[in-house]
C-alpha atoms as a PDB file:
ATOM      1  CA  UNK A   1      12.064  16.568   5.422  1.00  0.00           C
ATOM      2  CA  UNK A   2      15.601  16.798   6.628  1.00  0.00           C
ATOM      3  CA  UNK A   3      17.129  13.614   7.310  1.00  0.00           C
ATOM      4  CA  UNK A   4      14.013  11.241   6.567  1.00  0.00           C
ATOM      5  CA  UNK A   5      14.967   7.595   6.931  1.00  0.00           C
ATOM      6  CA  UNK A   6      11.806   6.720   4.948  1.00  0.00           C
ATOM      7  CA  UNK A   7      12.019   7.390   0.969  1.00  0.00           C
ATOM      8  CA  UNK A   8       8.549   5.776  -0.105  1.00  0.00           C
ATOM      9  CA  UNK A   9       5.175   4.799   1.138  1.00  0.00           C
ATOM     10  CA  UNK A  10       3.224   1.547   0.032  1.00  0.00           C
ATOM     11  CA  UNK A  11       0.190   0.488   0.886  1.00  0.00           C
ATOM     12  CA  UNK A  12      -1.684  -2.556  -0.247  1.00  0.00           C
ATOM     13  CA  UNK A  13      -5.728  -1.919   0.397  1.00  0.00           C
ATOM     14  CA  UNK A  14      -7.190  -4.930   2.686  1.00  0.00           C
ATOM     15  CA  UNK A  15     -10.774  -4.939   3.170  1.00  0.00           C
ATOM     16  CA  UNK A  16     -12.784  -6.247   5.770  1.00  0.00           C
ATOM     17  CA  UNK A  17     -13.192  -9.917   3.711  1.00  0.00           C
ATOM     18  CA  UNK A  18      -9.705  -9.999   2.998  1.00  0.00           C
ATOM     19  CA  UNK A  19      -9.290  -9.092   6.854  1.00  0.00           C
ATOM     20  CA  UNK A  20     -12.092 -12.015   7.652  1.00  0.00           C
ATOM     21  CA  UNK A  21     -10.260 -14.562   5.879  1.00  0.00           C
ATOM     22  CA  UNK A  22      -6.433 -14.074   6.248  1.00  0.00           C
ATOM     23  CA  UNK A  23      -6.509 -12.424   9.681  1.00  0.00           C
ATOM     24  CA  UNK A  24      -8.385 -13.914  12.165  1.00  0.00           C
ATOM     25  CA  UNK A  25      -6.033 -12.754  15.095  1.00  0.00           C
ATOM     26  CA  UNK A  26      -6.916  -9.103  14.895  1.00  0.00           C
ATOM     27  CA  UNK A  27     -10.052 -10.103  16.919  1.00  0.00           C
ATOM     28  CA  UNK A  28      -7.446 -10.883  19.618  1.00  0.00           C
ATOM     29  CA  UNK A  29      -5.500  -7.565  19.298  1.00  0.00           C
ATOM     30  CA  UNK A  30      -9.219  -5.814  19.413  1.00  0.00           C
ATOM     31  CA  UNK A  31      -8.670  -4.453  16.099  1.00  0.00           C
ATOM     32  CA  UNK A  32     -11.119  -1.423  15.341  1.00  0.00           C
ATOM     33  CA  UNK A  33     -13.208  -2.242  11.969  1.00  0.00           C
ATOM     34  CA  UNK A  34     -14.101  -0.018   9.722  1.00  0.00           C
ATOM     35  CA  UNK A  35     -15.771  -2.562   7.074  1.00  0.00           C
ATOM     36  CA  UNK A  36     -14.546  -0.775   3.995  1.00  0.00           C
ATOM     37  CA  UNK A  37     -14.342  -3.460   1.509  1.00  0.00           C
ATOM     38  CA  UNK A  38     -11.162  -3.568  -0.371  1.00  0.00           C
ATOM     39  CA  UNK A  39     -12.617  -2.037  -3.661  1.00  0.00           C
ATOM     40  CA  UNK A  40     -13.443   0.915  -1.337  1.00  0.00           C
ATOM     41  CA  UNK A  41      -9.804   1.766   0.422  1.00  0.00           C
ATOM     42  CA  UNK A  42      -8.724   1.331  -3.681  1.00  0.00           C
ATOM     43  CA  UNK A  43     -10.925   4.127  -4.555  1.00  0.00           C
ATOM     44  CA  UNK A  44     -10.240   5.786  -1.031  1.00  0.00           C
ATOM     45  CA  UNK A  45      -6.437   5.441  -1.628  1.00  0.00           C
ATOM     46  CA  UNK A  46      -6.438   7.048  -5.051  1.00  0.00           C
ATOM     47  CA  UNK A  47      -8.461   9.985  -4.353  1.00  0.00           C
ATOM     48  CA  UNK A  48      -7.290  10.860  -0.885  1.00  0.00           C
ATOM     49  CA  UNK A  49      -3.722   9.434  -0.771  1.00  0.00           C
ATOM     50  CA  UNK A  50      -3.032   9.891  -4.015  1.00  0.00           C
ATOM     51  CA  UNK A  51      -1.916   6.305  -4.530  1.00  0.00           C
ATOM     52  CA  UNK A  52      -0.766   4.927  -7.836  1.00  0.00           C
ATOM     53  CA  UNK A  53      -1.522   1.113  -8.815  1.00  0.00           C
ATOM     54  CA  UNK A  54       2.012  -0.522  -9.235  1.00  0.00           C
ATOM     55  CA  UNK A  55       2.501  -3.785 -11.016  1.00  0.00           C
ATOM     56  CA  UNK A  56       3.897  -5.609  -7.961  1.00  0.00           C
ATOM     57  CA  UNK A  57       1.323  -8.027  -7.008  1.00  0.00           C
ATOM     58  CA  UNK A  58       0.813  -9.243  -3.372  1.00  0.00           C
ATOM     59  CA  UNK A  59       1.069 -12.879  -3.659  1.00  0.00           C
ATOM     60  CA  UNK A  60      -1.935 -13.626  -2.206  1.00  0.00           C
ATOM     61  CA  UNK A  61      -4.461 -16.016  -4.820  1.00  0.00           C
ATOM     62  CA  UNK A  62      -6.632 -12.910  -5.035  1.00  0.00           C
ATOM     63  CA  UNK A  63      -3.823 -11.517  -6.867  1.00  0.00           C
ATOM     64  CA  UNK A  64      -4.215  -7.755  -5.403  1.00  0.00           C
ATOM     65  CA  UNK A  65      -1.354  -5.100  -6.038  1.00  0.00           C
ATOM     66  CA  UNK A  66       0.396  -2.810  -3.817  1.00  0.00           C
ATOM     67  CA  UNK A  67       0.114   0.638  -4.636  1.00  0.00           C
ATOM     68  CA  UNK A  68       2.097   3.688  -4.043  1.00  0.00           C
ATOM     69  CA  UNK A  69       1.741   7.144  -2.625  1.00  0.00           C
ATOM     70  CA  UNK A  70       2.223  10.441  -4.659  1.00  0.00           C
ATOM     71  CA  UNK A  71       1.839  12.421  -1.884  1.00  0.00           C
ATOM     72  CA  UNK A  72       5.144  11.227   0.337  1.00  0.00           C
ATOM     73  CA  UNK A  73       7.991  13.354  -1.106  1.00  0.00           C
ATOM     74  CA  UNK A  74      11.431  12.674   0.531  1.00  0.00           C
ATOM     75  CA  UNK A  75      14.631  14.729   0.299  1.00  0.00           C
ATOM     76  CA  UNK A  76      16.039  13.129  -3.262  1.00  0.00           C
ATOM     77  CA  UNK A  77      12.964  11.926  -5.382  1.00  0.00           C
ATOM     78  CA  UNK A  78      15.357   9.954  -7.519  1.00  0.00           C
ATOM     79  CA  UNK A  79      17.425   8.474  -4.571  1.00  0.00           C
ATOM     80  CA  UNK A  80      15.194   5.003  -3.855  1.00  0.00           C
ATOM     81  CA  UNK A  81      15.112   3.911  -7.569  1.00  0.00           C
ATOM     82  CA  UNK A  82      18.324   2.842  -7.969  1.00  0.00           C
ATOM     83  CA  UNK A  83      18.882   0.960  -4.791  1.00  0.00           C
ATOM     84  CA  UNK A  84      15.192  -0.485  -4.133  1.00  0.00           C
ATOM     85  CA  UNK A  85      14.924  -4.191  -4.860  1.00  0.00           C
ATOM     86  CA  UNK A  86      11.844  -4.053  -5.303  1.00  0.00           C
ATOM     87  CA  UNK A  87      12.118  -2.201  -8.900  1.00  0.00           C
ATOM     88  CA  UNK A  88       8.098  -3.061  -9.954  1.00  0.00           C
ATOM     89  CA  UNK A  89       6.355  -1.397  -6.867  1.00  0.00           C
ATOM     90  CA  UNK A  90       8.255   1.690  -8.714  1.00  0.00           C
ATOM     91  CA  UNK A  91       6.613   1.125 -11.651  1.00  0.00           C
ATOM     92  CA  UNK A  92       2.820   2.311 -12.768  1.00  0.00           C
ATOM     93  CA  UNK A  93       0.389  -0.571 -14.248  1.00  0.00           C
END
């Protein structure tokens, strides 16, 4: 992809209880559910995205991790690992 300005994809799976309790304004923004639970977009996220667990952790008291996509390849591979500052989501658990 020629002149990407995005180098990596994260994603950090949010079921519908972790949507229930820490977002109660999507109701406003008519958010469409799907009521995966968040044990379900993990599972979802691996298989179909291709996602690998990294051992950045969210922050939240659940303690969940964000997890990164194999299947995003940008121009330089190696480009983003020097310069990220976020050097653990690069990193497998």
């Amino acid at each position: 992809m020629p002149q990407c300005p995005y180098e990596v994809v994260y994603l950090r799976p949010t079921g519908e209880e972790m949507l229930a309790k820490y977002s109660p304004h999507l109701q406003a923004l008519k958010y469409k559910h799907t009521f995966h639970s968040t044990d379900q977009l993990k599972t979802i996220y691996e298989r179909v995205l291709k996602a690998k667990k990294t051992k950045m952790k969210d922050g939240l008291v659940e303690g969940g991790y964000y997890y990164r996509s194999e299947l995003f390849q940008p121009t330089d591979p190696k480009k983003h690992k020097t310069k990220f500052p976020w050097p653990k989501l690069l990193q497998d658990s």
